[in-house]
Protein backbone atom coordinates (compact mmCIF):
# COMPACT_ATOMS: atom_id res chain seq x y z
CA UNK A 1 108.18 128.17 111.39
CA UNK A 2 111.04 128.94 113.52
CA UNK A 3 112.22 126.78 116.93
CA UNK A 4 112.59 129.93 120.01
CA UNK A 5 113.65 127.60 123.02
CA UNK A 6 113.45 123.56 123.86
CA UNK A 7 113.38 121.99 126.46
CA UNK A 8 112.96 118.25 127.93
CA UNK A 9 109.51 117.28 130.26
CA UNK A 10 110.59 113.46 129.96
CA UNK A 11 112.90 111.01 129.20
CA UNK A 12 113.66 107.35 129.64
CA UNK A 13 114.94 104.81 127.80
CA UNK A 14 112.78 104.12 125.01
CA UNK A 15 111.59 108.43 124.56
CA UNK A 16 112.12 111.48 125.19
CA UNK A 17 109.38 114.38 125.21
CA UNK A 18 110.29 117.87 124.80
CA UNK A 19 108.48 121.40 124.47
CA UNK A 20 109.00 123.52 121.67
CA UNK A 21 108.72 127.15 121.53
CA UNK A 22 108.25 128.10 117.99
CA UNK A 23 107.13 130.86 116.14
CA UNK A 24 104.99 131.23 113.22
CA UNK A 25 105.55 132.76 109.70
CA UNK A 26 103.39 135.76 110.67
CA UNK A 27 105.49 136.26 113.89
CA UNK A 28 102.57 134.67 116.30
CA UNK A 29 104.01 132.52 118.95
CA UNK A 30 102.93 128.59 119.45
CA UNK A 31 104.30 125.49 121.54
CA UNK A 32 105.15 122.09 119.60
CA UNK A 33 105.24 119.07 122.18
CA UNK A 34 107.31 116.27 120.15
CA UNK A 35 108.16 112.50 121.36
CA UNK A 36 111.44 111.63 120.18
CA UNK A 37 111.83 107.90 119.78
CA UNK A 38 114.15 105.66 117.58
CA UNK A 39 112.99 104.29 114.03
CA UNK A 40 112.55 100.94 113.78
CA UNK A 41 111.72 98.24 111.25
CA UNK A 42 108.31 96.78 110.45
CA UNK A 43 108.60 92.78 108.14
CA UNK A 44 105.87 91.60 106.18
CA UNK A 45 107.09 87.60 106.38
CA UNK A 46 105.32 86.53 103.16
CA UNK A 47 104.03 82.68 102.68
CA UNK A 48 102.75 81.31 99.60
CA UNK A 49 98.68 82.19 100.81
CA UNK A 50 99.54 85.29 103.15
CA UNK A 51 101.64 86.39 105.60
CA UNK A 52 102.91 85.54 109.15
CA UNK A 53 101.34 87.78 112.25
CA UNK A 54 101.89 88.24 115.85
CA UNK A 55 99.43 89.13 118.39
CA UNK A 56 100.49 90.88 121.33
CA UNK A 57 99.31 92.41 124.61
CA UNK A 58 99.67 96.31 123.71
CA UNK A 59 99.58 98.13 127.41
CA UNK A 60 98.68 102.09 126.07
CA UNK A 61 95.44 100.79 124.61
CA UNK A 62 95.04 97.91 126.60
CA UNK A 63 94.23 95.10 124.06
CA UNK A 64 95.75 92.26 122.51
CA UNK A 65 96.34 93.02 118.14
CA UNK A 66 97.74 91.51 115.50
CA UNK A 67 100.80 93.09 114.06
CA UNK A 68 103.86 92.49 111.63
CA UNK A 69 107.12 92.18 113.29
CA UNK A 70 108.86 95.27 114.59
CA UNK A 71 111.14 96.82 116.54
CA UNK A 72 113.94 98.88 117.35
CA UNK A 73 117.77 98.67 118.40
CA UNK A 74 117.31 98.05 122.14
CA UNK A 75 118.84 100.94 124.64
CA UNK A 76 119.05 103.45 122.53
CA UNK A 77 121.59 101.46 119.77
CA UNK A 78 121.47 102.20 116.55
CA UNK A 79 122.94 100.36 113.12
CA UNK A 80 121.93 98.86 109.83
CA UNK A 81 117.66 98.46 109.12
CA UNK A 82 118.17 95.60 107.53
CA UNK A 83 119.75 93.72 110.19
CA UNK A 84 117.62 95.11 111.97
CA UNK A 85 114.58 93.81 110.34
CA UNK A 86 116.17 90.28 110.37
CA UNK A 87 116.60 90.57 113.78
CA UNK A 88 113.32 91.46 114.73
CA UNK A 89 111.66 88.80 112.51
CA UNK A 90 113.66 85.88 113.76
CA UNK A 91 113.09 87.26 117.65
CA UNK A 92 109.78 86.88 117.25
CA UNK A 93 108.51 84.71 114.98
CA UNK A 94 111.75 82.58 114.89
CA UNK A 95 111.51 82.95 110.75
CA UNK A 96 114.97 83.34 108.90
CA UNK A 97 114.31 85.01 105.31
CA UNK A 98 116.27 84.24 102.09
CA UNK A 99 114.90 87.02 100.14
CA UNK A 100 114.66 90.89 101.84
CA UNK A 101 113.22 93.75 100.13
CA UNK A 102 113.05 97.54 101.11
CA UNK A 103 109.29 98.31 100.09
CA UNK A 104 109.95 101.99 101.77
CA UNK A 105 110.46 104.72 104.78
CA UNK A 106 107.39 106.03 106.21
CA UNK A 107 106.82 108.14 109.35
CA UNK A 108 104.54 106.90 112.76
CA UNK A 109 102.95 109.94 113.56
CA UNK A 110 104.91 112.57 111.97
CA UNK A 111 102.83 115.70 113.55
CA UNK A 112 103.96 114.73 116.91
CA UNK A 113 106.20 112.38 117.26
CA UNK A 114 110.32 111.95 115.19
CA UNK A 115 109.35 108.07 114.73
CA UNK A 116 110.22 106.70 111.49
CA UNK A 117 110.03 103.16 110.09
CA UNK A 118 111.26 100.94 107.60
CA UNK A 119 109.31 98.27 105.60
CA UNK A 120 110.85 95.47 104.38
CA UNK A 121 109.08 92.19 102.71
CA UNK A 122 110.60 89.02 103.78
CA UNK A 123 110.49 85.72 101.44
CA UNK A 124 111.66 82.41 101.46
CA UNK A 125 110.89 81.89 104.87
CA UNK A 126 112.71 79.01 107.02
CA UNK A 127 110.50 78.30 110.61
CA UNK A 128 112.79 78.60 113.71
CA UNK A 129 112.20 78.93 117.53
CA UNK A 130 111.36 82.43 118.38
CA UNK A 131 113.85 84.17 121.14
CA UNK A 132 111.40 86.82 122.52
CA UNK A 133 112.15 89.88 125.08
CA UNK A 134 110.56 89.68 128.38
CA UNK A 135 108.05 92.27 127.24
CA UNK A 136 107.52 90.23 124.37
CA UNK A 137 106.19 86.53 126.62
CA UNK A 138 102.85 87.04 125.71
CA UNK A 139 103.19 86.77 122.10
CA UNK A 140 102.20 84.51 119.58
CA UNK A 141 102.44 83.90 116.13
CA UNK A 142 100.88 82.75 113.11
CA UNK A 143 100.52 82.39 109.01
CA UNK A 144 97.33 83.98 107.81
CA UNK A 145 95.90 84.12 104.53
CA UNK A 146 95.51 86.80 102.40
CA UNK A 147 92.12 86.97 102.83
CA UNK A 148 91.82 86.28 106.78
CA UNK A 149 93.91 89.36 106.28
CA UNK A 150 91.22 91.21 104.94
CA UNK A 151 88.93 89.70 107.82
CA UNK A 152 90.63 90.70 110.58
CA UNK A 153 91.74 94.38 108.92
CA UNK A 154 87.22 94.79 108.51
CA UNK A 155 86.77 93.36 112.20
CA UNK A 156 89.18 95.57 114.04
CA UNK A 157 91.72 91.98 114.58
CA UNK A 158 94.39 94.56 112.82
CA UNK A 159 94.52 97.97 114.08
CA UNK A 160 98.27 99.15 114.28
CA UNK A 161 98.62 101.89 111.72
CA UNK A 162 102.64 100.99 110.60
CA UNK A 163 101.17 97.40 109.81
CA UNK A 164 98.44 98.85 107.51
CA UNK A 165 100.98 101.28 106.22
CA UNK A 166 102.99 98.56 105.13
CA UNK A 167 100.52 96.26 103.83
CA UNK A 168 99.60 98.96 101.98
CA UNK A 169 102.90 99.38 100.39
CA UNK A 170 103.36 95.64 99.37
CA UNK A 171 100.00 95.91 97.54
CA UNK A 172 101.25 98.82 95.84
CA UNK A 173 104.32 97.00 94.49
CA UNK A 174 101.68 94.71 93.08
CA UNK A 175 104.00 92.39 90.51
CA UNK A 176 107.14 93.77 91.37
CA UNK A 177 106.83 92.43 95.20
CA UNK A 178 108.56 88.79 94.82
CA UNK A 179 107.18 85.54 96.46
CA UNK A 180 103.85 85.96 94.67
């Protein structure tokens, strides 16, 4: 596949969406719209029985969800994941972490969109105050167990894909994930 033209439809300060003229290996032409946004970091904050959530207010699908901590650099900064994961954590659960571990890189929605994310697994947990962003008031948090996990992932309490991506991965390191 081979890019023709490109051109911006949107931007602001969180995305831009642009339209791709491509064309195929047989020669046939196609378009390709593709969001770019900035990669962020997604923490699993592991306890002893579980893991801490936070349940949010999510406008596009207009519902509240329980999530792991994430985010990205505000404005359009960029810099190190793993300060960035910290930073994310402690905004908005107000947890500080001893123990950090890069379970992997995964992509959102890689057949539209540039998203990638970064999984890290958080241990030895210290409670703080949070220190949320305005769009972030809303939000609460909370340590679940393992298997109100499970619950909520069956009754639809869970439904962002990175979160289940990463929860995935952590069960996947299976003995080598510490704080078990």
């Amino acid at each position: 596949m081979e890019q023709v033209s490109s051109r911006v439809v949107y931007r602001n300060p969180w995305m831009t969406v642009r339209e791709d003229e491509i064309r195929h290996a047989d020669g046939s032409p196609g378009i390709y719209g593709v969001v770019e946004k900035p990669d962020f970091a997604l923490v699993l904050p592991r306890w002893r029985d579980g893991f801490w959530l936070v349940e949010q207010y999510r406008y596009p699908v207009g519902r509240r969800a329980w999530e792991f901590p994430q985010g990205s650099w505000a404005g359009g900064a960029g810099g190190d994941q793993l300060a960035l994961a910290r930073q994310e954590l402690a905004e908005e659960t107000g947890l500080r972490a001893a123990g950090m571990v890069h379970l992997g890189h995964l992509y959102e929605a890689y057949g539209y969109c540039t998203q990638a994310f970064d999984v890290y697994l958080a241990t030895d947990l210290a409670e703080g105050e949070p220190d949320r962003e305005t769009s972030e008031q809303d939000m609460i948090h909370r340590a679940f167990s393992d298997a109100e996990i499970t619950t909520l992932i069956r009754t639809g309490g869970i439904v962002d894909a990175p979160s289940l991506a990463a929860l995935t991965l952590y069960r996947l390191a299976g003995d080598k994930a510490p704080g078990d």
